[in-house]
PDB file of N, CA and C in Angstrom:
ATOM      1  N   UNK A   1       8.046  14.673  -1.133  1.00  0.00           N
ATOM      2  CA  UNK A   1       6.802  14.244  -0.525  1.00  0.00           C
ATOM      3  C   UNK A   1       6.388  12.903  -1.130  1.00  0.00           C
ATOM      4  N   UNK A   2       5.569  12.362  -0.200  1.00  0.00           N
ATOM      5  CA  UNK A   2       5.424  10.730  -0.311  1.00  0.00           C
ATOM      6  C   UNK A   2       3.958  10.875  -0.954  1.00  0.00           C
ATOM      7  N   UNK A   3       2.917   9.932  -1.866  1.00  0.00           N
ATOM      8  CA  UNK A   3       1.884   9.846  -1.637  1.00  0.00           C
ATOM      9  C   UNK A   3       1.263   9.170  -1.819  1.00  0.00           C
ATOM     10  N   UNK A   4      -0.140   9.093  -1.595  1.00  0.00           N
ATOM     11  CA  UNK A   4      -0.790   7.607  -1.463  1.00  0.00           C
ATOM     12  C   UNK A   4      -1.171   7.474  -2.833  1.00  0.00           C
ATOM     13  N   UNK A   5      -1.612   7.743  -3.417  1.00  0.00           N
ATOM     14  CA  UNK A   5      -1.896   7.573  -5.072  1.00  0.00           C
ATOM     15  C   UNK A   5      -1.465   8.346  -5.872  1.00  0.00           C
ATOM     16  N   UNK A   6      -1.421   7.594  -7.259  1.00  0.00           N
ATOM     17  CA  UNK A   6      -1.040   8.288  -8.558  1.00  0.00           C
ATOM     18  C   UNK A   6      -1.684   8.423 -10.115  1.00  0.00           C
ATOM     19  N   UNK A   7      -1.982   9.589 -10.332  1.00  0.00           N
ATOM     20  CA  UNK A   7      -2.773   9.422 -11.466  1.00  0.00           C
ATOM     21  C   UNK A   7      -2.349  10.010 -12.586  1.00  0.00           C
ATOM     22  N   UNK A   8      -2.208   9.722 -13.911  1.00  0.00           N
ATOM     23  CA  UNK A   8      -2.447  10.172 -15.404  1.00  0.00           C
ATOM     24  C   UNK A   8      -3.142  11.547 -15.181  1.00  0.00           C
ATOM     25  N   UNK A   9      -3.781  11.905 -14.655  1.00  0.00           N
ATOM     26  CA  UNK A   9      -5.069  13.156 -15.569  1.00  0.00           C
ATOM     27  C   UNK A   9      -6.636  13.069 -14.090  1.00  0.00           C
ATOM     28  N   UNK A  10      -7.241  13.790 -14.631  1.00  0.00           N
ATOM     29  CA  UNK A  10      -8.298  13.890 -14.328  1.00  0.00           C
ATOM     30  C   UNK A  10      -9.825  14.236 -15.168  1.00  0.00           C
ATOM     31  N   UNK A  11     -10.628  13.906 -14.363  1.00  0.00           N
ATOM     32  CA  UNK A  11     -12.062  14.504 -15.453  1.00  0.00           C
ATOM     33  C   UNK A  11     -12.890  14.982 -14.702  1.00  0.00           C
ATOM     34  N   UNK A  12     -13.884  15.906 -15.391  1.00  0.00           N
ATOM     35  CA  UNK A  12     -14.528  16.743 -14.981  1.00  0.00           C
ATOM     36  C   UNK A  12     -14.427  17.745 -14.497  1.00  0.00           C
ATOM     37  N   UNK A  13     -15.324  18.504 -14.441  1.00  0.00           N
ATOM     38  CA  UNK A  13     -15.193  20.184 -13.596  1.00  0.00           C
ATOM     39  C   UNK A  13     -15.386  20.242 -12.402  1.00  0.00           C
ATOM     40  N   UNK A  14     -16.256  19.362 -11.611  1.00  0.00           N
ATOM     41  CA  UNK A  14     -16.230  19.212 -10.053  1.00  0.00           C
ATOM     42  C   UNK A  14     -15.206  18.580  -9.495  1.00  0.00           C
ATOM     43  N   UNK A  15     -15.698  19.763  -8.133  1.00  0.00           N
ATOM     44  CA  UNK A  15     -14.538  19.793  -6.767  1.00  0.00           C
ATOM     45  C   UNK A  15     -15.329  18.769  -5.814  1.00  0.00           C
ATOM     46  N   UNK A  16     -14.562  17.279  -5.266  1.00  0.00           N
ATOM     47  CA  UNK A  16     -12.867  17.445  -5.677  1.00  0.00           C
ATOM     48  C   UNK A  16     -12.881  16.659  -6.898  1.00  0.00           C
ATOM     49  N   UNK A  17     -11.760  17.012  -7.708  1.00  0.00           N
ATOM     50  CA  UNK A  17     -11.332  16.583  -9.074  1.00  0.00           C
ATOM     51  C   UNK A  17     -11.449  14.817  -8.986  1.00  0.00           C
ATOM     52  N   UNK A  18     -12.454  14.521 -10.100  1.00  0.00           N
ATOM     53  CA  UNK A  18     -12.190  12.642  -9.712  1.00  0.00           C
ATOM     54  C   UNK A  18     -11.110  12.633 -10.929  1.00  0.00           C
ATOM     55  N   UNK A  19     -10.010  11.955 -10.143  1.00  0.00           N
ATOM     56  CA  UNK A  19      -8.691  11.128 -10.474  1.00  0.00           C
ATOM     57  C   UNK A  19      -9.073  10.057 -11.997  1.00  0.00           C
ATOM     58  N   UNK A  20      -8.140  10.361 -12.376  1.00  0.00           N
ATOM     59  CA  UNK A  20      -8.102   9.296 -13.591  1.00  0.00           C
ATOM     60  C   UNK A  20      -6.903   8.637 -13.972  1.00  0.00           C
ATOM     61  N   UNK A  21      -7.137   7.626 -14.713  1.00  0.00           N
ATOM     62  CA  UNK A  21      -5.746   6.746 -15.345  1.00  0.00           C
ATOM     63  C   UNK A  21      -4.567   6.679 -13.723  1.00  0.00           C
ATOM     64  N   UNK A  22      -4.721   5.459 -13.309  1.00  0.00           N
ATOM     65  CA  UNK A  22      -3.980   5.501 -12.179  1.00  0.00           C
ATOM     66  C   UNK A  22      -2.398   4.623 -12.522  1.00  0.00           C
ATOM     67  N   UNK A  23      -1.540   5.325 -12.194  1.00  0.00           N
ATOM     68  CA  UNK A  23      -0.139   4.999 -11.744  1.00  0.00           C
ATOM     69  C   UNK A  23       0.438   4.402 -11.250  1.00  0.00           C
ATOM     70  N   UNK A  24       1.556   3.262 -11.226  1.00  0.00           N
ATOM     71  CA  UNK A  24       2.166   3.160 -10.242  1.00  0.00           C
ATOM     72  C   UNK A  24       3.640   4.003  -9.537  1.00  0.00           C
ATOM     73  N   UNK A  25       3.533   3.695  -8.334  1.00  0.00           N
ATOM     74  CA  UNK A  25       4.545   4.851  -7.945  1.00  0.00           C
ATOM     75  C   UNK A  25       6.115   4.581  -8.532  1.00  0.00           C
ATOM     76  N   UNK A  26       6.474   3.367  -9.995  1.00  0.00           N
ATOM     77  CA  UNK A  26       7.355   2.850 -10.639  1.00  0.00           C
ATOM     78  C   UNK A  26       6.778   3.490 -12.045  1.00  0.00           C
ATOM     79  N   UNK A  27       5.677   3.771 -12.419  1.00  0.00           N
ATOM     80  CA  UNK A  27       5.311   4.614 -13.284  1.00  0.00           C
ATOM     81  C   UNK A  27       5.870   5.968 -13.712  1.00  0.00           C
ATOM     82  N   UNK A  28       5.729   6.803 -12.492  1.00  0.00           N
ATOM     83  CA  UNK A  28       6.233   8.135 -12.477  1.00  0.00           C
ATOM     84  C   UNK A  28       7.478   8.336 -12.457  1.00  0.00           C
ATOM     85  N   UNK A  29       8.114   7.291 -12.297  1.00  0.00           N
ATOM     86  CA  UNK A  29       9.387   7.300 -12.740  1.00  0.00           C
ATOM     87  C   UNK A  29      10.029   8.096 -14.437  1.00  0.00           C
ATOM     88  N   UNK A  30       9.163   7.682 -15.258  1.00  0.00           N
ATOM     89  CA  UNK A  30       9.248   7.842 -16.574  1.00  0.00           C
ATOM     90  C   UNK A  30       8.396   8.916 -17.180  1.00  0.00           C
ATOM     91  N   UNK A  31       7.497   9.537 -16.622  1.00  0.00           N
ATOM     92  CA  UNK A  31       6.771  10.211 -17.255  1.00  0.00           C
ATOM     93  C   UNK A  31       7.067  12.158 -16.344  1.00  0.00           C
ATOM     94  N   UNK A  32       6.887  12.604 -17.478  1.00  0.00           N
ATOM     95  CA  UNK A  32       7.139  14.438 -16.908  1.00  0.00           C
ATOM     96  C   UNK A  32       6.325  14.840 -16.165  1.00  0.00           C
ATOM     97  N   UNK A  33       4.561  14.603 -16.463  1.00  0.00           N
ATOM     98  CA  UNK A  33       3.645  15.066 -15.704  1.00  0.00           C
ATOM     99  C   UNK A  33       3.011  14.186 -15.377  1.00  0.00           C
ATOM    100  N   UNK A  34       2.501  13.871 -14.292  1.00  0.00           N
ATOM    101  CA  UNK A  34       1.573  13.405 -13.255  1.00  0.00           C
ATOM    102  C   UNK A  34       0.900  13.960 -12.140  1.00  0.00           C
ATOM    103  N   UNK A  35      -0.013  13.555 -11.448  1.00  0.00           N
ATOM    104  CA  UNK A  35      -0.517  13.743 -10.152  1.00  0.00           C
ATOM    105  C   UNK A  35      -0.613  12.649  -8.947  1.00  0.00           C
ATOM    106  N   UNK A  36       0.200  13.347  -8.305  1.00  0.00           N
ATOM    107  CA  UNK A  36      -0.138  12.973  -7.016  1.00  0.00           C
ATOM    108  C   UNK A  36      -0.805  13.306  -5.770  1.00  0.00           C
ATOM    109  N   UNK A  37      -1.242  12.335  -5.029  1.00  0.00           N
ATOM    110  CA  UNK A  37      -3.146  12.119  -4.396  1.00  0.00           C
ATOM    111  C   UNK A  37      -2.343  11.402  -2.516  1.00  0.00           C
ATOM    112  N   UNK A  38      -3.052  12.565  -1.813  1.00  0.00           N
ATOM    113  CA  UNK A  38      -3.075  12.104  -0.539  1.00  0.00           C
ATOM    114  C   UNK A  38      -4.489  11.920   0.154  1.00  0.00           C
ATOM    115  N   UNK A  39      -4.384  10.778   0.403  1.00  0.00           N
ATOM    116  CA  UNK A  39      -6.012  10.486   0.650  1.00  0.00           C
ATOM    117  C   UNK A  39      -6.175  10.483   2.505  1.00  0.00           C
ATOM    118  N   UNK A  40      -7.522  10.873   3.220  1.00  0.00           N
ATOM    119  CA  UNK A  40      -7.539  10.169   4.267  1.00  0.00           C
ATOM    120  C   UNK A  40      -8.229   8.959   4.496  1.00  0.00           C
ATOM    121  N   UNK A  41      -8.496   8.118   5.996  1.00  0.00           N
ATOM    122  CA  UNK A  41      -8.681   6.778   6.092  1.00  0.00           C
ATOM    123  C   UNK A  41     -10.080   6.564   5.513  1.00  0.00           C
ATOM    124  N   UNK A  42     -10.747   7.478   5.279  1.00  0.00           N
ATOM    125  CA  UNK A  42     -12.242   6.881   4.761  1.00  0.00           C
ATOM    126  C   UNK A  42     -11.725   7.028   3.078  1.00  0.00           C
ATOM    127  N   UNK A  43     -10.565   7.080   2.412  1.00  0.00           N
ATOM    128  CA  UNK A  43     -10.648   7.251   0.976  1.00  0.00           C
ATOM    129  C   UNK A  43     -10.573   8.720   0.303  1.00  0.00           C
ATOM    130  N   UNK A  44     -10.828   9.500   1.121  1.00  0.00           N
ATOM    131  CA  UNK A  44     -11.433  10.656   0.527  1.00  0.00           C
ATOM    132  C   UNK A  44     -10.029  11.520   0.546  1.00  0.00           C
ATOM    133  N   UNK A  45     -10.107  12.209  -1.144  1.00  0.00           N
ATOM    134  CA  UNK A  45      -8.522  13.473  -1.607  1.00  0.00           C
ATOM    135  C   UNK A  45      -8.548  14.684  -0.244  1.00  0.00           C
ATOM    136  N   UNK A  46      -7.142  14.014  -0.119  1.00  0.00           N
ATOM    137  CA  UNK A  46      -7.061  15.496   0.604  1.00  0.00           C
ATOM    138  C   UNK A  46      -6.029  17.018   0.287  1.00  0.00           C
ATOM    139  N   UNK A  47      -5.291  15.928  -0.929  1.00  0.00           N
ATOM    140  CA  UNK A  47      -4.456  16.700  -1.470  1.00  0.00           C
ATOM    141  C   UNK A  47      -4.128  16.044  -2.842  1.00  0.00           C
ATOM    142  N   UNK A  48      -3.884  17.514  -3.846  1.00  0.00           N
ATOM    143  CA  UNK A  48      -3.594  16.972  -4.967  1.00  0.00           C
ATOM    144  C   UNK A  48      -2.594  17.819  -5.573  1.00  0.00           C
ATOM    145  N   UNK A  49      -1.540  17.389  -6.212  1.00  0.00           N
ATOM    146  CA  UNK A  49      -0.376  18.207  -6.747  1.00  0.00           C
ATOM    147  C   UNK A  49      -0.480  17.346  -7.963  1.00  0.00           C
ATOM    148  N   UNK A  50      -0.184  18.726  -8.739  1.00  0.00           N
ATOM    149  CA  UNK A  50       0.294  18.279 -10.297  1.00  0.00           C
ATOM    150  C   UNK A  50       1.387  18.282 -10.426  1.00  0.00           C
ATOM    151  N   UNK A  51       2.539  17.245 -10.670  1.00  0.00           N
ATOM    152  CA  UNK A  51       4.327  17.340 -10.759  1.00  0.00           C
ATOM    153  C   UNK A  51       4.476  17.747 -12.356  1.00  0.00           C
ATOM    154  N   UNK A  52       4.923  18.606 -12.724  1.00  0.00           N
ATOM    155  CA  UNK A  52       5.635  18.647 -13.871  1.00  0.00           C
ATOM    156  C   UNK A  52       7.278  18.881 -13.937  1.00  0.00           C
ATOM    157  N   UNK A  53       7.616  18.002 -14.419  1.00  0.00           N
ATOM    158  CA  UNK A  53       9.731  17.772 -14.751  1.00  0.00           C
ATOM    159  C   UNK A  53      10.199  17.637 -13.140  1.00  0.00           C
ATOM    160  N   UNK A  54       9.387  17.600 -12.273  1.00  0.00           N
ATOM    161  CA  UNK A  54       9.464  17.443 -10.473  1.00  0.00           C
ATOM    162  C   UNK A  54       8.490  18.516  -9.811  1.00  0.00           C
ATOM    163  N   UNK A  55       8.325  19.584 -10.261  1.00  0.00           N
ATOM    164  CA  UNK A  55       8.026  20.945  -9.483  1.00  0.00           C
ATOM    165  C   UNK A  55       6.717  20.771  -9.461  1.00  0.00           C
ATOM    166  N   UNK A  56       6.037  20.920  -8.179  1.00  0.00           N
ATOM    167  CA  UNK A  56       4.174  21.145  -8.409  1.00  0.00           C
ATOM    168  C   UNK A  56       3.827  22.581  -8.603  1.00  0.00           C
ATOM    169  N   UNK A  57       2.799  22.518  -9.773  1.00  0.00           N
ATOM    170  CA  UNK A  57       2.847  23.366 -11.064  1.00  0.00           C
ATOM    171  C   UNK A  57       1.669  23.691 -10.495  1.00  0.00           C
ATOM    172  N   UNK A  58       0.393  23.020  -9.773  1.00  0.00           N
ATOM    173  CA  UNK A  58      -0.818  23.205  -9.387  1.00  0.00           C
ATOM    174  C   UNK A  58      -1.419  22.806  -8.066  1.00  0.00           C
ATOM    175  N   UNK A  59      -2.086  23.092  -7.314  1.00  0.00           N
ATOM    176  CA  UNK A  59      -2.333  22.125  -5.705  1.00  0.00           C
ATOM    177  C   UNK A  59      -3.718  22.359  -5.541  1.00  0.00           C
ATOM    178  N   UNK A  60      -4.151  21.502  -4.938  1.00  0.00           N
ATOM    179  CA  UNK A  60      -5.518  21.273  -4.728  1.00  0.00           C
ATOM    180  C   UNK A  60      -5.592  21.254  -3.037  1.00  0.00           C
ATOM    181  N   UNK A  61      -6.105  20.998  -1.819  1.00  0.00           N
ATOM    182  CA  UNK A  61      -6.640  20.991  -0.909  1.00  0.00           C
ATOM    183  C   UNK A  61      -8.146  21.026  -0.474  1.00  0.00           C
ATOM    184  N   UNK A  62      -8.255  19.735  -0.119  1.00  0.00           N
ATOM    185  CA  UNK A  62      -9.958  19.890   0.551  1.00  0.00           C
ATOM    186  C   UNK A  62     -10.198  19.198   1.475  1.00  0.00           C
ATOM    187  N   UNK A  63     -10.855  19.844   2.337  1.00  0.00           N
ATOM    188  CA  UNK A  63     -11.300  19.657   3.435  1.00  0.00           C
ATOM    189  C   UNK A  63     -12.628  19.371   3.592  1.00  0.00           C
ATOM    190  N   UNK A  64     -13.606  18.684   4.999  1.00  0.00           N
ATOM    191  CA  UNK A  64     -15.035  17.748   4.509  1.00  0.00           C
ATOM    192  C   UNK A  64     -15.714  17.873   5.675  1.00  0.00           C
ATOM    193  N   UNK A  65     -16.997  18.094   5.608  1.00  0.00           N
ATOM    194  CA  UNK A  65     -17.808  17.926   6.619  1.00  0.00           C
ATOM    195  C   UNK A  65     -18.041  17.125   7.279  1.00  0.00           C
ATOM    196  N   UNK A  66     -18.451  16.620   8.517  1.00  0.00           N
ATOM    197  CA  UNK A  66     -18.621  15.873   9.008  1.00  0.00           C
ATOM    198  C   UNK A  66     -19.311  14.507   8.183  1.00  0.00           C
ATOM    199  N   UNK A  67     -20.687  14.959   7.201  1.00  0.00           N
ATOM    200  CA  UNK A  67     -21.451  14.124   6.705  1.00  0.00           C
ATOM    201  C   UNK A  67     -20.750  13.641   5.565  1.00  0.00           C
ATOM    202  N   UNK A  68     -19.661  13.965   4.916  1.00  0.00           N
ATOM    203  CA  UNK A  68     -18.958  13.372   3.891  1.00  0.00           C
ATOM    204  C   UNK A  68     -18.635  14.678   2.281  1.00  0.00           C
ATOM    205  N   UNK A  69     -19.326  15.220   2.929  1.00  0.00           N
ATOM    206  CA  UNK A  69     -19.679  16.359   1.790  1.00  0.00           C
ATOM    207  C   UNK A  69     -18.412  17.271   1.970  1.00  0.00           C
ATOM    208  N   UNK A  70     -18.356  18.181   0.622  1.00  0.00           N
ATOM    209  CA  UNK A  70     -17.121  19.564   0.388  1.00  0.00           C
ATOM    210  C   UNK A  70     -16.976  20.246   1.508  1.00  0.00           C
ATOM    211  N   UNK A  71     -16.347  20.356   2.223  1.00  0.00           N
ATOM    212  CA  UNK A  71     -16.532  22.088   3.125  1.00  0.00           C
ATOM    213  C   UNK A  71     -15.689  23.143   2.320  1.00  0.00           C
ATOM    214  N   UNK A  72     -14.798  22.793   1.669  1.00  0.00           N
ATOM    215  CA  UNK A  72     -14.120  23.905   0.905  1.00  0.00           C
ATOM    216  C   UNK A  72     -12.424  23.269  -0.113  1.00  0.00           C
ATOM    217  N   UNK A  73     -12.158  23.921  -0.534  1.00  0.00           N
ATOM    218  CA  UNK A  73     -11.096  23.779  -1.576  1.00  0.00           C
ATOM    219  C   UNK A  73     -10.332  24.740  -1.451  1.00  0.00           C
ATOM    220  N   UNK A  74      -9.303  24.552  -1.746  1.00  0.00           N
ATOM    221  CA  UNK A  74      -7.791  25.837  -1.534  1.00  0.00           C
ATOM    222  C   UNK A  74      -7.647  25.291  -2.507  1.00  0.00           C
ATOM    223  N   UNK A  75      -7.099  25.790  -3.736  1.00  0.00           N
ATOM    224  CA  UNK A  75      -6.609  25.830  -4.746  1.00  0.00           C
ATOM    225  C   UNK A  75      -5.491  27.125  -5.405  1.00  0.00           C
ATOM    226  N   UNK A  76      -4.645  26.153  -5.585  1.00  0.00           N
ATOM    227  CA  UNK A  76      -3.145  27.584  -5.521  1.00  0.00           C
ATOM    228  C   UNK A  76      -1.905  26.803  -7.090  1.00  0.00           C
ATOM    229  N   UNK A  77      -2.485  27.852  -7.966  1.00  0.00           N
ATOM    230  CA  UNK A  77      -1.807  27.802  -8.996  1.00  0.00           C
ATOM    231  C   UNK A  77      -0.336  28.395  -8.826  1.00  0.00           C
ATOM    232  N   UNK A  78       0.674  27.621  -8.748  1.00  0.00           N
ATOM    233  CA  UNK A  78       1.965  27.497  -8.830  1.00  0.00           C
ATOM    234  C   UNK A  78       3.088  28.513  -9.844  1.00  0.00           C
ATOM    235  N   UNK A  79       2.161  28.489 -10.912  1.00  0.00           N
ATOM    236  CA  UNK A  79       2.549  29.226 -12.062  1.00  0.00           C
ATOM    237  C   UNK A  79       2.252  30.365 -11.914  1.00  0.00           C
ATOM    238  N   UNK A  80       1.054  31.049 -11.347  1.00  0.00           N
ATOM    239  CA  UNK A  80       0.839  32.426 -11.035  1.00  0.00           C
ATOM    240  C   UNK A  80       1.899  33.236 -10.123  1.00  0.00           C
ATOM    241  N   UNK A  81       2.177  34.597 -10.599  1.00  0.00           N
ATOM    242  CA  UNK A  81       3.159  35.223  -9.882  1.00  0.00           C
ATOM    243  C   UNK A  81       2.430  35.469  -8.379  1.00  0.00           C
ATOM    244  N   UNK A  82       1.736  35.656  -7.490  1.00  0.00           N
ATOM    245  CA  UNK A  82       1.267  35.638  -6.548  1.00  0.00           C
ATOM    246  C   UNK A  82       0.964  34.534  -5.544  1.00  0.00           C
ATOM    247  N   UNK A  83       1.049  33.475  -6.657  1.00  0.00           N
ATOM    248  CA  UNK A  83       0.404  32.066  -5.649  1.00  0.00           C
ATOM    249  C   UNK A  83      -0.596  32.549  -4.630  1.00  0.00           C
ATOM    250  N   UNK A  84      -1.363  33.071  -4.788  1.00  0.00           N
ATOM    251  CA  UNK A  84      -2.468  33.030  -3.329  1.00  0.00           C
ATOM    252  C   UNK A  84      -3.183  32.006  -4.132  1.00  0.00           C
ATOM    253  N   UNK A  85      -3.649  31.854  -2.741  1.00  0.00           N
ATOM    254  CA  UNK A  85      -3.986  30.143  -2.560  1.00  0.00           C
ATOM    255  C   UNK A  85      -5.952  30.593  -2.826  1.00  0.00           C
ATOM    256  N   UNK A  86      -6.769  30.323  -3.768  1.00  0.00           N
ATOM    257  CA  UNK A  86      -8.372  30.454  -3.851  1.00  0.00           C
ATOM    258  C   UNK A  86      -8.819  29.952  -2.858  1.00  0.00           C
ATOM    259  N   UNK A  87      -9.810  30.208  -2.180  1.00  0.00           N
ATOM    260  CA  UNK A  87     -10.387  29.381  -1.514  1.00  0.00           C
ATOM    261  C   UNK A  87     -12.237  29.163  -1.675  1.00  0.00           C
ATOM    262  N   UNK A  88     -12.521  27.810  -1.970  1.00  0.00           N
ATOM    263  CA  UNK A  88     -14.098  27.868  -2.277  1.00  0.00           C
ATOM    264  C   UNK A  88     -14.395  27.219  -0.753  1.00  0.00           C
ATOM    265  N   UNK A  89     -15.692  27.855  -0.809  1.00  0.00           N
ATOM    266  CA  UNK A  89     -16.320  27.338   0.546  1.00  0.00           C
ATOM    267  C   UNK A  89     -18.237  26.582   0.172  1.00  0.00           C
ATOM    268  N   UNK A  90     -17.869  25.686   0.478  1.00  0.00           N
ATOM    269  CA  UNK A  90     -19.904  24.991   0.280  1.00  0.00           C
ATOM    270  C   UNK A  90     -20.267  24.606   1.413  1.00  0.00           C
ATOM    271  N   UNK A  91     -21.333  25.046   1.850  1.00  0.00           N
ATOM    272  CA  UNK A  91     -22.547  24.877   2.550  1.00  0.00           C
ATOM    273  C   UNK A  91     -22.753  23.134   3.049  1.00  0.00           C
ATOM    274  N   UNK A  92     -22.748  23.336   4.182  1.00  0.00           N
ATOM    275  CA  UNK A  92     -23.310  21.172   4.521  1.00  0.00           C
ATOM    276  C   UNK A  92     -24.645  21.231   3.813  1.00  0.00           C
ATOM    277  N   UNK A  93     -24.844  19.944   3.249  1.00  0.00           N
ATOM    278  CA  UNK A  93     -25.938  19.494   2.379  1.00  0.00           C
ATOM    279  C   UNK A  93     -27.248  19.235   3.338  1.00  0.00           C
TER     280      UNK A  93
END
């Protein structure tokens, strides 16, 4: 998979995760763990995978209200024997 951005890490506890330390896609070349970020045309994450040694270890998904705001998050830990995928849901503002 291809993607539009690349980041080091992230911060904070809110959904969606703001991106940190950004990458180039000649970066990840060299490093074990990273994230990679699919954005749509207004900017906004629509997907986020954590690569570790290649394999995504973690995934993010979110989807947006019309007004710009959360409508919800899928979040599906990789490492868990079940992988079901969480799903949070928020309210339009």
């Amino acid at each position: 998979m291809t993607y539009d951005q690349y980041f080091l890490t992230y911060s904070g506890i809110r959904l969606p995760l703001k991106m940190t330390g950004p990458l180039s896609a000649d970066d990840i070349d060299n490093r074990n763990t990273w994230f990679g970020v699919k954005v749509d045309e207004e900017g906004r994450i629509l997907l986020i995978h954590k690569r570790v040694y290649g394999a995504v270890e973690l995934e993010h998904e979110y989807a947006y209200h019309p007004d710009g705001s959360l409508k919800e998050a899928r979040i599906t830990d990789h490492n868990d024997d079940d992988e079901d995928a969480r799903i949070l849901s928020f309210p339009a503002e």
